[in-house]
C-alpha atoms as a PDB file:
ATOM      1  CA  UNK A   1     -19.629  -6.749  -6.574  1.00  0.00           C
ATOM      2  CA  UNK A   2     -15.786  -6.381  -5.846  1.00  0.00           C
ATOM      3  CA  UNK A   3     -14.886  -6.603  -9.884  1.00  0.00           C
ATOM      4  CA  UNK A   4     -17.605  -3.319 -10.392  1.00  0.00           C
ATOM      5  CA  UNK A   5     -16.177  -1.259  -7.751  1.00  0.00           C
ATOM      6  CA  UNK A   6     -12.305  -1.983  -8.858  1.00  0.00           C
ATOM      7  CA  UNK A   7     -13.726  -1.092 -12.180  1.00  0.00           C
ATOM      8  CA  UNK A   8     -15.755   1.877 -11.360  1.00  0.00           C
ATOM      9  CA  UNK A   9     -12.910   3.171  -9.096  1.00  0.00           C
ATOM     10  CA  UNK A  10     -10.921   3.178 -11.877  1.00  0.00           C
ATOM     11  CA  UNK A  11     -12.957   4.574 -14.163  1.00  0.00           C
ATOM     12  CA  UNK A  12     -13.536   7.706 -11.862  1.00  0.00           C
ATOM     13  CA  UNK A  13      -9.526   8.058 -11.249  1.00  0.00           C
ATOM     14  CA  UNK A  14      -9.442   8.039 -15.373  1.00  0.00           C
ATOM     15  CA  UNK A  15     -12.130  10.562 -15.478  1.00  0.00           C
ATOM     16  CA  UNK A  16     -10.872  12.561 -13.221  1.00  0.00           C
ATOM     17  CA  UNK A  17      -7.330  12.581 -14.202  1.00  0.00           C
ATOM     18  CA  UNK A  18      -6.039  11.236 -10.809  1.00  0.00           C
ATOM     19  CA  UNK A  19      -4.256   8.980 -12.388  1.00  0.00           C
ATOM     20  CA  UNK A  20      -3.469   8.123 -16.163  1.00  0.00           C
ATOM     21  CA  UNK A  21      -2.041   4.685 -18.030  1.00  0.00           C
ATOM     22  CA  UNK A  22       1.299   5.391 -16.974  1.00  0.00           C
ATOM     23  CA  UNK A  23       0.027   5.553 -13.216  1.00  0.00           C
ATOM     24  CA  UNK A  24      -2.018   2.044 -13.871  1.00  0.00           C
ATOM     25  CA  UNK A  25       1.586   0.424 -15.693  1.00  0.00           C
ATOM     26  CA  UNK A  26       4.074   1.953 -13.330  1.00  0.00           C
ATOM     27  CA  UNK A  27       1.906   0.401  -9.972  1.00  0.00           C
ATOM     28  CA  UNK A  28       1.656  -2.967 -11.986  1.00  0.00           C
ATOM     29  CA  UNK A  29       5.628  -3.398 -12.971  1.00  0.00           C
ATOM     30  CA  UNK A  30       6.036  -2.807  -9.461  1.00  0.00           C
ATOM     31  CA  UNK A  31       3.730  -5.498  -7.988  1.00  0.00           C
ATOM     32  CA  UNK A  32       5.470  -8.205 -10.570  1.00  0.00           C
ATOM     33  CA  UNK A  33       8.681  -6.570  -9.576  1.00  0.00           C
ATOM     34  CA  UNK A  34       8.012  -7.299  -6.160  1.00  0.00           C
ATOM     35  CA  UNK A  35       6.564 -10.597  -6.469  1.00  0.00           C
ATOM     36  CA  UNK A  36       9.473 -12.017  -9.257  1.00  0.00           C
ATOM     37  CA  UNK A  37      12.182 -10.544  -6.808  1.00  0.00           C
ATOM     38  CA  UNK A  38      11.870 -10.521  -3.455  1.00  0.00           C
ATOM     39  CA  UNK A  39      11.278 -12.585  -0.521  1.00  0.00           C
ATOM     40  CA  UNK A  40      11.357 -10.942   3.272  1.00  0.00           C
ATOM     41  CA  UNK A  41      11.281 -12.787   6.966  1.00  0.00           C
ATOM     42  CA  UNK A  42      12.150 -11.007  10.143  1.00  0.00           C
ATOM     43  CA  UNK A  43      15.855 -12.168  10.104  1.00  0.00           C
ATOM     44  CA  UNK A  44      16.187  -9.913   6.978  1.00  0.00           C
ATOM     45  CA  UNK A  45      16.173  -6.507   8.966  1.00  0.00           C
ATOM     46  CA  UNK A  46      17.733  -7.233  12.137  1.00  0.00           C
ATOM     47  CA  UNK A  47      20.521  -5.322  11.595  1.00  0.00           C
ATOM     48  CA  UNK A  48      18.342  -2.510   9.568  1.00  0.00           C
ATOM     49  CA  UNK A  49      18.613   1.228  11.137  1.00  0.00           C
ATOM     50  CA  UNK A  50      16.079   2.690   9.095  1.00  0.00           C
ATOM     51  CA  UNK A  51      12.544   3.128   9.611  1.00  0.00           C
ATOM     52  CA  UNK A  52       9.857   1.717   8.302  1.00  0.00           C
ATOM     53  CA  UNK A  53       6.222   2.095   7.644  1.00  0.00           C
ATOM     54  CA  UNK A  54       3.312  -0.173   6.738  1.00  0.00           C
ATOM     55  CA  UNK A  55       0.479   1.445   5.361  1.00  0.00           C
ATOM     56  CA  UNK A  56      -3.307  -0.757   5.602  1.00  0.00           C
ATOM     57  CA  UNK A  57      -7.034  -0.047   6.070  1.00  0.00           C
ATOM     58  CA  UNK A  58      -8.975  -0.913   8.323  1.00  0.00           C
ATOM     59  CA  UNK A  59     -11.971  -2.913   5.608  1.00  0.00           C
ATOM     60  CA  UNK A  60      -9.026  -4.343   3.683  1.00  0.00           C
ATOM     61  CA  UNK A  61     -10.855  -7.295   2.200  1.00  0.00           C
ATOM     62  CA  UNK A  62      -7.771  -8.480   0.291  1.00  0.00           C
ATOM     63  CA  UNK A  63      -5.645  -9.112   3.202  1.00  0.00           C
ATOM     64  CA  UNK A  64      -6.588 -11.570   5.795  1.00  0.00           C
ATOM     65  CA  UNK A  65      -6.140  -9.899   9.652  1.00  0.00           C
ATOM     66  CA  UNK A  66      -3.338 -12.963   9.784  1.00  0.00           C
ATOM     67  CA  UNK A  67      -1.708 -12.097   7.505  1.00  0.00           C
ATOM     68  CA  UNK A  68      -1.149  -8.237   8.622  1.00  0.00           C
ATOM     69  CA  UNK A  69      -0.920  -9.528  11.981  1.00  0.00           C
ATOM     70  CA  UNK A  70       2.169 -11.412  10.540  1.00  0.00           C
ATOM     71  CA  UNK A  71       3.488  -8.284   8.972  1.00  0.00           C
ATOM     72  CA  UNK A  72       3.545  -6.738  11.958  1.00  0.00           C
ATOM     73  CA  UNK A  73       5.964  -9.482  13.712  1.00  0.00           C
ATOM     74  CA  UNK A  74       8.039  -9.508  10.985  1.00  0.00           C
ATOM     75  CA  UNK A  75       8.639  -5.367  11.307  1.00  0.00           C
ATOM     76  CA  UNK A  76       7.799  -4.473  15.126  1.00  0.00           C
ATOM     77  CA  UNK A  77       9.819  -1.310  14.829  1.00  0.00           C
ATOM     78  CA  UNK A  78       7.669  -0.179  12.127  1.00  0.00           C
ATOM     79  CA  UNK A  79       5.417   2.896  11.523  1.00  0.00           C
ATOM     80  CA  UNK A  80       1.842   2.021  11.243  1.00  0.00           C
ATOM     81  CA  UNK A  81      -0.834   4.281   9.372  1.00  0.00           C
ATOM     82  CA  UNK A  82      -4.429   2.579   9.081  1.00  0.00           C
ATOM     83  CA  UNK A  83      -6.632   4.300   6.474  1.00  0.00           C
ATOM     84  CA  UNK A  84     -10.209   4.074   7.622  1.00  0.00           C
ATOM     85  CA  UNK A  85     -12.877   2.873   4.916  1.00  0.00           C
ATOM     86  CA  UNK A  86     -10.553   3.085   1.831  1.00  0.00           C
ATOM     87  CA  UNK A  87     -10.261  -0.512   1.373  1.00  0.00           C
ATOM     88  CA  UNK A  88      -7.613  -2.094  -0.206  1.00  0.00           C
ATOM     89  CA  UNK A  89      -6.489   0.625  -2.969  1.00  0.00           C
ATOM     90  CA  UNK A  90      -5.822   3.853  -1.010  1.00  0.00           C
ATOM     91  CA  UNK A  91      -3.483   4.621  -3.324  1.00  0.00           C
ATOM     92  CA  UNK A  92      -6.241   5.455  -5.482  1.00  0.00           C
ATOM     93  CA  UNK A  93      -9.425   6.252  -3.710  1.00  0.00           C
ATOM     94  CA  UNK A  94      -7.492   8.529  -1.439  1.00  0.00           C
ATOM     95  CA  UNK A  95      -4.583   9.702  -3.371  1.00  0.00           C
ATOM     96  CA  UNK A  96      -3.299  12.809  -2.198  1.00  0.00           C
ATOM     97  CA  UNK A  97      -4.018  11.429   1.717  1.00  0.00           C
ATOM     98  CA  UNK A  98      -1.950   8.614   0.032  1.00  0.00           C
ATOM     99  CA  UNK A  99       0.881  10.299  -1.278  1.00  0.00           C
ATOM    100  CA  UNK A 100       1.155  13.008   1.116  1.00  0.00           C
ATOM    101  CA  UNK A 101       1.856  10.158   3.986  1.00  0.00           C
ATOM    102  CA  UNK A 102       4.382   8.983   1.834  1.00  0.00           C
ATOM    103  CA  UNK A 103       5.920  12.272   1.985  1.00  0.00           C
ATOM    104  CA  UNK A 104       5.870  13.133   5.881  1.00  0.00           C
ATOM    105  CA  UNK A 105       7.063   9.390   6.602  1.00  0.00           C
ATOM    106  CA  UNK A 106      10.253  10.018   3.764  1.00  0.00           C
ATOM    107  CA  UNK A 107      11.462  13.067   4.825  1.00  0.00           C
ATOM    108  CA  UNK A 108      10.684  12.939   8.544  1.00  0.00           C
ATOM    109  CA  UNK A 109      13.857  11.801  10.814  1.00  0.00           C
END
């Protein structure tokens, strides 16, 4: 079920030029990036004077409400934006909603 959706979503943001290889290899590097480099707890950004936002959906079935739960302790000061119904790749079902939050949040004071 989960495996034919990923792969049909996919397929669709191919098809449809939303995204392209380049898209699919940059997101990837990022997430081994992330995972090879860097470790966060709450102590981390005490001192921290910028903002900071945490981006989920509400039918997330790849993260456990714990663990977002635990997110949020970590960053209370944090912006929160909940995407409802796009599961856990927003970034690609729901681009442009996606990408345009980005924006706002980046250059917004």
């Amino acid at each position: 079920g989960e495996k034919e959706l990923y792969k049909a979503l996919l397929r669709e943001a191919f098809h449809l030029r939303l995204v392209d290889k380049k898209d699919v290899l940059c997101h990837f590097r990022g997430l081994i990036d992330f995972f090879e480099n860097y470790s966060f707890t709450a102590d981390d950004f005490i001192d921290w004077k910028g903002r900071i936002l945490i981006i989920r959906s509400d039918n997330d079935k790849r993260v456990e409400r714990k663990s977002a739960e635990a997110l949020e302790r970590v960053y209370p000061q944090a912006s929160i934006h909940t995407f409802c119904g796009a599961g856990h790749t927003a970034n690609i079902s729901r681009t442009s909603e996606y990408v345009s939050l980005l924006e706002n949040f980046l250059m917004s004071k």
